[in-house]
N, C-alpha and C. Protein backbone atom coordinates (compact mmCIF):
# COMPACT_ATOMS: atom_id res chain seq x y z
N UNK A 1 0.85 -1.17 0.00
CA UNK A 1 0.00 0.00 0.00
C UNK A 1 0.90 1.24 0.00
N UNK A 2 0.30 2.38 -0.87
CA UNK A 2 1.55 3.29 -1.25
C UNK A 2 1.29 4.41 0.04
N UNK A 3 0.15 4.35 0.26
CA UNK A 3 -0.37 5.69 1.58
C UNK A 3 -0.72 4.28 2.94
N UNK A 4 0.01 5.07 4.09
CA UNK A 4 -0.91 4.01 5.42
C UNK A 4 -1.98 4.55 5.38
N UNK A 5 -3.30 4.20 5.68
CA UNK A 5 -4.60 4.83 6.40
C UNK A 5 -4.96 6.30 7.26
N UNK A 6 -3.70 5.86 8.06
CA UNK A 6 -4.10 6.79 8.92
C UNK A 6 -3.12 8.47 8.73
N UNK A 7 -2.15 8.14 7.32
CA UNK A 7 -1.31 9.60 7.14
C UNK A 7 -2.53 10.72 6.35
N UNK A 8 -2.24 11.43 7.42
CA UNK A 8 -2.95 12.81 6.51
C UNK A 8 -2.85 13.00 5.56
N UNK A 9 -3.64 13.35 4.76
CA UNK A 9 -3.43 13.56 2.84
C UNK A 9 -3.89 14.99 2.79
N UNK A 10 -3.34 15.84 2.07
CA UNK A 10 -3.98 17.32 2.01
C UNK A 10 -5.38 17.20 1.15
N UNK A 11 -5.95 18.39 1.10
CA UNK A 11 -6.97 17.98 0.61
C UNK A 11 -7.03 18.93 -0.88
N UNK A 12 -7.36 18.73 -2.06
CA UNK A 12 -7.41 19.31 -3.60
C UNK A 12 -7.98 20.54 -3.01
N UNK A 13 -7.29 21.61 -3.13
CA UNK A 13 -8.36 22.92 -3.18
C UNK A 13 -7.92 23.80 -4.75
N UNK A 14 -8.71 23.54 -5.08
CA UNK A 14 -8.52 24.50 -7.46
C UNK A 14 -8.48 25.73 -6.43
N UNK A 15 -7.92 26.78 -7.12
CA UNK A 15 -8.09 28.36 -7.01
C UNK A 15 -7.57 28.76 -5.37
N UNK A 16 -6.52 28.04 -5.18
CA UNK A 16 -5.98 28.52 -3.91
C UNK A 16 -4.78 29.39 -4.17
N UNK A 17 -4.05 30.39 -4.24
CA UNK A 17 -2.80 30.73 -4.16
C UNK A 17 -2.16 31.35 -3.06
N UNK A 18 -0.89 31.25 -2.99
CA UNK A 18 0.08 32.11 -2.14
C UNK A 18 0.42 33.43 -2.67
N UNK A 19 -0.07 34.48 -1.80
CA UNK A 19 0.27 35.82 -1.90
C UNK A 19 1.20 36.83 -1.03
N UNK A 20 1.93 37.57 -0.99
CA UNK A 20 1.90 38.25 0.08
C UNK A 20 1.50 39.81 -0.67
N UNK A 21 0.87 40.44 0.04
CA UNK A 21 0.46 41.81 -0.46
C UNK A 21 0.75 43.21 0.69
N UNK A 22 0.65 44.41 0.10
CA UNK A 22 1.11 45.51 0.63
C UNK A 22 0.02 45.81 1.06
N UNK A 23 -0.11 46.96 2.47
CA UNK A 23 -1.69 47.40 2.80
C UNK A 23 -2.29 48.27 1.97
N UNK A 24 -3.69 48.29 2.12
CA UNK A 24 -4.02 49.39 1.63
C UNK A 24 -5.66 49.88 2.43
N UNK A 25 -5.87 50.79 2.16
CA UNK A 25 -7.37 51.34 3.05
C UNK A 25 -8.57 51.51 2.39
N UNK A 26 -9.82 50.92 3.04
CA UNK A 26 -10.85 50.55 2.27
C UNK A 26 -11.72 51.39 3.43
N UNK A 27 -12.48 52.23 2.62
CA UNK A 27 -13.68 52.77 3.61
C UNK A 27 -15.06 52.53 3.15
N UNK A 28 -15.84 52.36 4.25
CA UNK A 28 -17.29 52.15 3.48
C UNK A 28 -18.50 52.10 5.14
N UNK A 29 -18.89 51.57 5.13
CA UNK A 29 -20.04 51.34 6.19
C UNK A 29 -20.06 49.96 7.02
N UNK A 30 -19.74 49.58 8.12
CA UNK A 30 -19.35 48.81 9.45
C UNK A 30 -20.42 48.13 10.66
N UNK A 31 -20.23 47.31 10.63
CA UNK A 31 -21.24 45.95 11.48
C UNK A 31 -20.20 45.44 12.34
N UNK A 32 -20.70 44.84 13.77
CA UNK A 32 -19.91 43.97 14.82
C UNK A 32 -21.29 42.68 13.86
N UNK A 33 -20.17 41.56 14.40
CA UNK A 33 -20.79 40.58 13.70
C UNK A 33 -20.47 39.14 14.32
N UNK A 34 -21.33 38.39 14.47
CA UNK A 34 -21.17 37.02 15.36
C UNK A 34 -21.87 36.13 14.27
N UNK A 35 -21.15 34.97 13.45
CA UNK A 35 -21.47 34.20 12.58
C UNK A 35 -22.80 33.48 13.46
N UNK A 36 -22.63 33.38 14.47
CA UNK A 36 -23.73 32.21 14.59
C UNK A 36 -25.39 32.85 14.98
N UNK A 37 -24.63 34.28 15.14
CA UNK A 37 -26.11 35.12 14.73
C UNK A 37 -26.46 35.46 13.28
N UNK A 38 -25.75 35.16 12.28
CA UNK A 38 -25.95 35.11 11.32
C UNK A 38 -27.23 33.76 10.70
N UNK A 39 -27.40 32.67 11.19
CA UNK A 39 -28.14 31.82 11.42
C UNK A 39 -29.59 31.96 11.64
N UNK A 40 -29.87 33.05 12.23
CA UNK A 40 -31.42 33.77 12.49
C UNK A 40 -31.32 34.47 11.72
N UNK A 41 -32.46 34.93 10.96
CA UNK A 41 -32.77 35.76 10.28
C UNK A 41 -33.48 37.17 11.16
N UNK A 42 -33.52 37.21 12.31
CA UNK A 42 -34.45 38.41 12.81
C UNK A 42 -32.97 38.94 13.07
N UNK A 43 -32.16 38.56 13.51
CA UNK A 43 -30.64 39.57 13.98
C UNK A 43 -29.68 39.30 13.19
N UNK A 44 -29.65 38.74 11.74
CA UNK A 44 -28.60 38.90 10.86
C UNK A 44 -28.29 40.20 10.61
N UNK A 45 -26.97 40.89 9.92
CA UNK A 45 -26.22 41.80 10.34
C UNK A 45 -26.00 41.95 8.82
N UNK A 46 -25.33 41.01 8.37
CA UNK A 46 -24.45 40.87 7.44
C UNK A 46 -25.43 41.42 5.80
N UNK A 47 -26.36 41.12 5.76
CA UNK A 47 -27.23 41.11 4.30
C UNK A 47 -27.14 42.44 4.46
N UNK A 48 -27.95 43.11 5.57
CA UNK A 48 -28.04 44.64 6.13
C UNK A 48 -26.99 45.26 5.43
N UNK A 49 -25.94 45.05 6.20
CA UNK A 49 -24.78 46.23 6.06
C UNK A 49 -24.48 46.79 4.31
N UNK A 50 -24.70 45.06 3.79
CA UNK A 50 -24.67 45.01 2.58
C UNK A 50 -25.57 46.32 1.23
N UNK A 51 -26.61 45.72 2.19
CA UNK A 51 -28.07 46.56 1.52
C UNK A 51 -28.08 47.89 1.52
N UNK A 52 -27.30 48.50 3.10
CA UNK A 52 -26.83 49.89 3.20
C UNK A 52 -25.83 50.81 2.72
N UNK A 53 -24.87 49.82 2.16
CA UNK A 53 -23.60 50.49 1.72
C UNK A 53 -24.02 49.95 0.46
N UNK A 54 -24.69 49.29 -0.65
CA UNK A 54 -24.95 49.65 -1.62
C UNK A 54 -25.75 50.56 -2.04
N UNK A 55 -26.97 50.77 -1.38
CA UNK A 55 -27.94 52.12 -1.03
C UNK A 55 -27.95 53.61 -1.20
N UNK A 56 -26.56 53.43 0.08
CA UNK A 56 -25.93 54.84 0.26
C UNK A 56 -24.93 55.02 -0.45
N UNK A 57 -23.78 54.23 -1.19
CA UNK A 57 -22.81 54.87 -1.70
C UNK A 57 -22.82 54.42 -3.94
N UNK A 58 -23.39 53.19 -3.85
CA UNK A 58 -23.80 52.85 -5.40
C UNK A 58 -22.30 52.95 -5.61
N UNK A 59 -21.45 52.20 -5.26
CA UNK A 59 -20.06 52.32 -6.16
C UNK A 59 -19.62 51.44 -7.14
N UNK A 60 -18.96 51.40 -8.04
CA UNK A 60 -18.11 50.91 -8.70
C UNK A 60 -17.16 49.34 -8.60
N UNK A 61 -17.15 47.90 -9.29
CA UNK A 61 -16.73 47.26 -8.63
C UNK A 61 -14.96 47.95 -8.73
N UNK A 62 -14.60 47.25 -7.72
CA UNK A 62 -14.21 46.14 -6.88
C UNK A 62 -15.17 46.69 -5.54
N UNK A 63 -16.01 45.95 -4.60
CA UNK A 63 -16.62 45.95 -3.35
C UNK A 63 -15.36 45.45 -2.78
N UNK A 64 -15.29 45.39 -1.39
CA UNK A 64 -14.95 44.92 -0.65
C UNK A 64 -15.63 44.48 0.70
N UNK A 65 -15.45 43.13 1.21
CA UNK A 65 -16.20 43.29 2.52
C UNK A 65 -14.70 42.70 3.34
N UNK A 66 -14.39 43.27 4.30
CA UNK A 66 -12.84 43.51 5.45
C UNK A 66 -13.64 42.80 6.73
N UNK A 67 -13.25 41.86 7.03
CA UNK A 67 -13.14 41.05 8.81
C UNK A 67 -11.94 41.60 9.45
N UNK A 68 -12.12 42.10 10.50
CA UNK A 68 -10.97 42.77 10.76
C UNK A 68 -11.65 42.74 12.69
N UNK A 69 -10.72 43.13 13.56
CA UNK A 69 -10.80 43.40 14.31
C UNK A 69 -11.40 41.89 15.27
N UNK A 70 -10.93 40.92 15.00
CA UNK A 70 -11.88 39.76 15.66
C UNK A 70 -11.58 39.46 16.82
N UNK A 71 -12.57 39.00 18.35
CA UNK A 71 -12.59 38.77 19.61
C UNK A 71 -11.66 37.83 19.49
N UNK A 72 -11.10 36.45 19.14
CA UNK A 72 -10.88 35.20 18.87
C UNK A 72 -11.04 34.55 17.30
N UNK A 73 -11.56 34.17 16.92
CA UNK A 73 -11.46 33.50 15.34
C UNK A 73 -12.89 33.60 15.15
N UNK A 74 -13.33 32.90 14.14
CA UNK A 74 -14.63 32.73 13.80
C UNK A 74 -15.40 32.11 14.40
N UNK A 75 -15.74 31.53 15.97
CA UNK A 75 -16.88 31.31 16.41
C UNK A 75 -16.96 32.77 17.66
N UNK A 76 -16.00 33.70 16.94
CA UNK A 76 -16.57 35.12 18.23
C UNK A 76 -16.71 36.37 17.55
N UNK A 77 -16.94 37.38 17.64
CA UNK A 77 -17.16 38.30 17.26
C UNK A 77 -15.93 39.20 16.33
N UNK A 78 -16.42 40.17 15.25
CA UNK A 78 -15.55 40.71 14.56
C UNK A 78 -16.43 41.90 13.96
N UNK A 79 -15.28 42.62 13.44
CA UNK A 79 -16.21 43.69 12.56
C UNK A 79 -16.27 43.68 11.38
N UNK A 80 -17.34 43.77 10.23
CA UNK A 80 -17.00 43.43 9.76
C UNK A 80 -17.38 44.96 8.19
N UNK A 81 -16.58 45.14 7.74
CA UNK A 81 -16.77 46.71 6.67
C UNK A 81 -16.79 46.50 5.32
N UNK A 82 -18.07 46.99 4.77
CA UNK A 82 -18.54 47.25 3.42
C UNK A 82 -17.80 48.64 2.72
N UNK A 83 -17.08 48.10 1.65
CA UNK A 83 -16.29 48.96 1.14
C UNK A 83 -15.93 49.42 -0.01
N UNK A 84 -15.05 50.48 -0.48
CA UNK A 84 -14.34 50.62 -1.77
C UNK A 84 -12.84 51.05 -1.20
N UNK A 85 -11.72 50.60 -1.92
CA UNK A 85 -10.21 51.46 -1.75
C UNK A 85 -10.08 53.31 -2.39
N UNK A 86 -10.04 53.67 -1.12
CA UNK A 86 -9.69 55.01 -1.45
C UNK A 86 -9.69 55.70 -0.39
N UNK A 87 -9.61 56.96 -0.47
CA UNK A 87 -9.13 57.74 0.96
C UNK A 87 -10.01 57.73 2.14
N UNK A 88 -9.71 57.74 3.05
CA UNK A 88 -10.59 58.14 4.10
C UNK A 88 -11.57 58.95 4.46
N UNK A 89 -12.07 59.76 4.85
CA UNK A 89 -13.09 60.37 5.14
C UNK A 89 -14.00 60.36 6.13
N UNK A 90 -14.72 61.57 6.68
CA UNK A 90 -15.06 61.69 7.88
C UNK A 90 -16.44 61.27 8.24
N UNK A 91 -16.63 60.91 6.76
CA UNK A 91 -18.44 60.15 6.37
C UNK A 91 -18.23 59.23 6.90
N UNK A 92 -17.28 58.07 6.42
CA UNK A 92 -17.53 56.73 6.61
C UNK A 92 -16.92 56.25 7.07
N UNK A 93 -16.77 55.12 8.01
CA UNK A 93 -15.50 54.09 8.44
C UNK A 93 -14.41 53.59 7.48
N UNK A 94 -13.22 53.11 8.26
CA UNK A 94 -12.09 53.30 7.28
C UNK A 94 -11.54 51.68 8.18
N UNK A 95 -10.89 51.17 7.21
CA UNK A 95 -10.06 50.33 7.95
C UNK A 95 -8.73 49.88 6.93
N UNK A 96 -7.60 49.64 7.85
CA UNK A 96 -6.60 49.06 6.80
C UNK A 96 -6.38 47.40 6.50
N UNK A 97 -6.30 47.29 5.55
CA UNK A 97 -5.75 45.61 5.17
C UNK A 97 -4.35 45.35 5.15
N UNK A 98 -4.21 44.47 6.18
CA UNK A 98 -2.95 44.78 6.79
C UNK A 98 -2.19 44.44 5.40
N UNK A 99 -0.82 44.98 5.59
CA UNK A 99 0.29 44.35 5.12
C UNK A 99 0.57 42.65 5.02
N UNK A 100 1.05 41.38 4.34
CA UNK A 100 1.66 40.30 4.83
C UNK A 100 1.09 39.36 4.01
N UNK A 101 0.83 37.78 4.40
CA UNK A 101 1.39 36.75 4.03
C UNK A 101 -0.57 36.20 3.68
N UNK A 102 -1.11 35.47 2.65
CA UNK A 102 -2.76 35.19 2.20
C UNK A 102 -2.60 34.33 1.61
N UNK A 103 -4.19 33.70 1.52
CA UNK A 103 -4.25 33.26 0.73
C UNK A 103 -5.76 33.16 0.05
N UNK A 104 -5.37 32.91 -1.27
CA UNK A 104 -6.23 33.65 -2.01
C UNK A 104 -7.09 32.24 -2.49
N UNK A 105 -8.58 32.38 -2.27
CA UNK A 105 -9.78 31.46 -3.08
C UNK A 105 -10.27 32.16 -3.82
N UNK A 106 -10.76 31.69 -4.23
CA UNK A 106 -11.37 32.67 -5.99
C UNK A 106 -12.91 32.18 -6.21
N UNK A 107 -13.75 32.39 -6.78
CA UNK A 107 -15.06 31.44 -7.43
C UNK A 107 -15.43 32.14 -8.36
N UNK A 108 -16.00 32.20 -9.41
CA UNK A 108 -17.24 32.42 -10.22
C UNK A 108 -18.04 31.93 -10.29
N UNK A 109 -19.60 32.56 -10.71
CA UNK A 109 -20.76 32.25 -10.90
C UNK A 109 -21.76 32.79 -10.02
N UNK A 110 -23.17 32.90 -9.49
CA UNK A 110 -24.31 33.40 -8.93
C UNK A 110 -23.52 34.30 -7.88
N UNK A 111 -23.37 34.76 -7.53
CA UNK A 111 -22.52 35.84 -6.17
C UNK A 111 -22.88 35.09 -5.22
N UNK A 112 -24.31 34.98 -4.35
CA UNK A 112 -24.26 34.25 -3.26
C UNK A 112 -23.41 32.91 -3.38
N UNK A 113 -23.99 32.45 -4.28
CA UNK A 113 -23.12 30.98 -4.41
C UNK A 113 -21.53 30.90 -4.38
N UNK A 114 -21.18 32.02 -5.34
CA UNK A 114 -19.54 32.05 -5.12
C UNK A 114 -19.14 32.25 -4.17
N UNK A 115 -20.11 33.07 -3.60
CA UNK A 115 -19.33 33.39 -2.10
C UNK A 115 -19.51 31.84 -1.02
N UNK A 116 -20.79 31.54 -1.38
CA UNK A 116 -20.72 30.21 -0.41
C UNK A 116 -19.61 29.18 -0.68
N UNK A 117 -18.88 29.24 -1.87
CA UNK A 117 -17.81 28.07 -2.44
C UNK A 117 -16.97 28.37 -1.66
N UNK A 118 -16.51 29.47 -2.11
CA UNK A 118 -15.14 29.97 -1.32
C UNK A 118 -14.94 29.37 0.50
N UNK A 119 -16.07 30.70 1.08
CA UNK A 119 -16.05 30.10 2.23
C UNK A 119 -15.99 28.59 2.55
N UNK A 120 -16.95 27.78 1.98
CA UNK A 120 -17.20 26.05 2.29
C UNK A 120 -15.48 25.67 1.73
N UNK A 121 -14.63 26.52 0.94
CA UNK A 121 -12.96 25.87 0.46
C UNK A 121 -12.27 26.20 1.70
N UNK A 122 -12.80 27.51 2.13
CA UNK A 122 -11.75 27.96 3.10
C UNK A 122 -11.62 26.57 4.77
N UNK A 123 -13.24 26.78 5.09
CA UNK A 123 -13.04 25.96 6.31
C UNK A 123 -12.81 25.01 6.58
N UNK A 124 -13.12 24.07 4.93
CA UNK A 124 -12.72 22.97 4.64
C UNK A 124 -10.99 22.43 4.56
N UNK A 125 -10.64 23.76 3.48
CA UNK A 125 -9.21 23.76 4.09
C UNK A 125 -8.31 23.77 5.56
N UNK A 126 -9.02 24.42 6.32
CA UNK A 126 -8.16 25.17 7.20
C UNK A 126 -8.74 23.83 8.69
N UNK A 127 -9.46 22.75 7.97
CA UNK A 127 -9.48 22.08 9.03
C UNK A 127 -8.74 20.74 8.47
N UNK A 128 -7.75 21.27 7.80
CA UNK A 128 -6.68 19.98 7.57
C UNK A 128 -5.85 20.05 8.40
N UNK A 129 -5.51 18.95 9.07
CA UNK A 129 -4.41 19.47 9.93
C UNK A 129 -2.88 19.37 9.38
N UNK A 130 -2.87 18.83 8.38
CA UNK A 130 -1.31 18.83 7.44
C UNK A 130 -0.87 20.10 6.79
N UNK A 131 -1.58 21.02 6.41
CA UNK A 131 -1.47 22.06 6.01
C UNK A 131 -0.29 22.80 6.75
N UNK A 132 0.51 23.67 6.23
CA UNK A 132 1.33 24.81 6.44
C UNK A 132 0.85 26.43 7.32
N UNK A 133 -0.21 26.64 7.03
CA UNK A 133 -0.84 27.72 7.34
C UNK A 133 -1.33 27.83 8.58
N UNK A 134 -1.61 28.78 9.28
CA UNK A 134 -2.60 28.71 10.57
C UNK A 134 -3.27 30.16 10.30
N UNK A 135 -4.31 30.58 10.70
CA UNK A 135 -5.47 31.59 10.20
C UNK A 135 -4.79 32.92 11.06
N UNK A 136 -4.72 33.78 10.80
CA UNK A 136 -3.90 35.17 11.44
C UNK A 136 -5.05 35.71 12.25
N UNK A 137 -6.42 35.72 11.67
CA UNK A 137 -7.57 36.68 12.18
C UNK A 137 -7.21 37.77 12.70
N UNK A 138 -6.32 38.52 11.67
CA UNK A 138 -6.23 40.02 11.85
C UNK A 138 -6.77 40.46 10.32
N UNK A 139 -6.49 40.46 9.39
CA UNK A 139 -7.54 41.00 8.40
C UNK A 139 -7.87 39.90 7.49
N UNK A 140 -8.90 39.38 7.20
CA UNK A 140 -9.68 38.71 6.20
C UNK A 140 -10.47 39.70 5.09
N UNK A 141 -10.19 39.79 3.82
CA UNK A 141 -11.29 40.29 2.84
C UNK A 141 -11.63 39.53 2.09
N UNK A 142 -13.14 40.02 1.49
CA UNK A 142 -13.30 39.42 0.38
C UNK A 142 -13.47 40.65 -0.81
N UNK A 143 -13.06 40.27 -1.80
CA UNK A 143 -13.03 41.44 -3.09
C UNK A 143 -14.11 40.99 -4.44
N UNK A 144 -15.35 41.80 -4.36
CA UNK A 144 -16.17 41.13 -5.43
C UNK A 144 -15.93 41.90 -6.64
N UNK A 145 -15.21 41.31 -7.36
CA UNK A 145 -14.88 41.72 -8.61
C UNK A 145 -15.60 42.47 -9.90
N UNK A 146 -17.30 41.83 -9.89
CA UNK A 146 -18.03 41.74 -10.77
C UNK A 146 -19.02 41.01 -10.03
N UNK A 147 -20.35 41.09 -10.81
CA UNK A 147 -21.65 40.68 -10.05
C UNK A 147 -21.56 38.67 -10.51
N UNK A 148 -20.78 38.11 -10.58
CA UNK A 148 -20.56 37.10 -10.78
C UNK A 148 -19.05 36.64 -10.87
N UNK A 149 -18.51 37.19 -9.40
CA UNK A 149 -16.90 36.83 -9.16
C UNK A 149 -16.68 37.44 -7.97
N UNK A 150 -15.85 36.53 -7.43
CA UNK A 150 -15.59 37.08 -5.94
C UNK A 150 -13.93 36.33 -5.77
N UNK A 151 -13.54 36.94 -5.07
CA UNK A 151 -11.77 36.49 -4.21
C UNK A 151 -11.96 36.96 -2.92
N UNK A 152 -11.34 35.40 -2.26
CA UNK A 152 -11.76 35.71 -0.94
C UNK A 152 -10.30 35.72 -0.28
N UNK A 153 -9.49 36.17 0.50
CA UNK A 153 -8.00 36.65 0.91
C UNK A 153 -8.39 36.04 2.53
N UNK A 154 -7.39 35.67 2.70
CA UNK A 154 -7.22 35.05 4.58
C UNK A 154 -5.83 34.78 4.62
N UNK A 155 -5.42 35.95 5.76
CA UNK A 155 -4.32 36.28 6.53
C UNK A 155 -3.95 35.06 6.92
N UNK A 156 -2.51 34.87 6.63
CA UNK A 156 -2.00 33.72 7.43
C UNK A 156 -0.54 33.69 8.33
N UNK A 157 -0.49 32.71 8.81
CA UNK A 157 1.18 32.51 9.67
C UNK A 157 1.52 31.21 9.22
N UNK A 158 2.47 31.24 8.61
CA UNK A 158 3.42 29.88 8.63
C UNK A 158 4.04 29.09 9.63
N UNK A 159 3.57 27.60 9.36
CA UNK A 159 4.46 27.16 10.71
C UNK A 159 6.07 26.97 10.65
């Protein structure tokens, strides 16, 4: 037998790459956000913020939505900012994407759906335990390219 049973095998992820990128500042309109209140629909957060910062500002793609600021990882709280790159301003919230080390999922097709791929690659990935990476949870974005494309970026540390 060429594999034992019990050795970890990584798992195929298409559209993963290694990046490292420079910061830059994305301002737009801002939610505290707890995934597992995301689950109810009477205190979801996330569609909202969405609905408001397309509303109020109608911009141009690239969107951005920035996780930034998180209690612990993804079963605690974070903030999370609807955006475009460009200067700051005293209208709207601002946040930076840090400087450093990502990695990049990609999808096309329906937007919700792409976005659900990505995510379902990411956690799927990141609960391999053979992997190289460990999750930074200092800035996570996602960048929607076009109304049928999304890249999703997650900060990492090497072991």
């Amino acid at each position: 037998m060429l594999f034992s049973r019990h050795q970890p095998q990584k798992i195929a992820m298409p559209n993963i790459k290694k990046i490292e990128l420079t910061s830059k500042e994305i301002v737009g309109l801002q939610a505290r956000i707890k995934n597992l209140d995301e689950r109810h629909p009477d205190i979801q957060k996330i569609g909202a913020l969405w609905r408001r910062f397309i509303g109020k500002v109608l911009p141009p793609f690239p969107h951005y939505g920035v996780y930034h600021n998180y209690d612990t990882d993804f079963r605690g709280t974070y903030d999370l900012l609807a955006g475009i790159e460009t200067e700051p301003n005293e209208q709207f919230d601002s946040v930076t994407i840090k400087e450093g080390k990502y990695l990049k999922f990609s999808a096309k097709g329906e937007l919700h759906q792409a976005v659900m791929k990505c995510w379902e690659q990411i956690w799927a990935y990141f609960q391999d335990p053979s992997i190289d990476e460990r999750r930074a949870y200092e800035t996570d974005f996602e960048v929607y390219k076009s109304m049928d494309e999304v890249e999703v970026y997650i900060g990492v540390h090497y072991l």
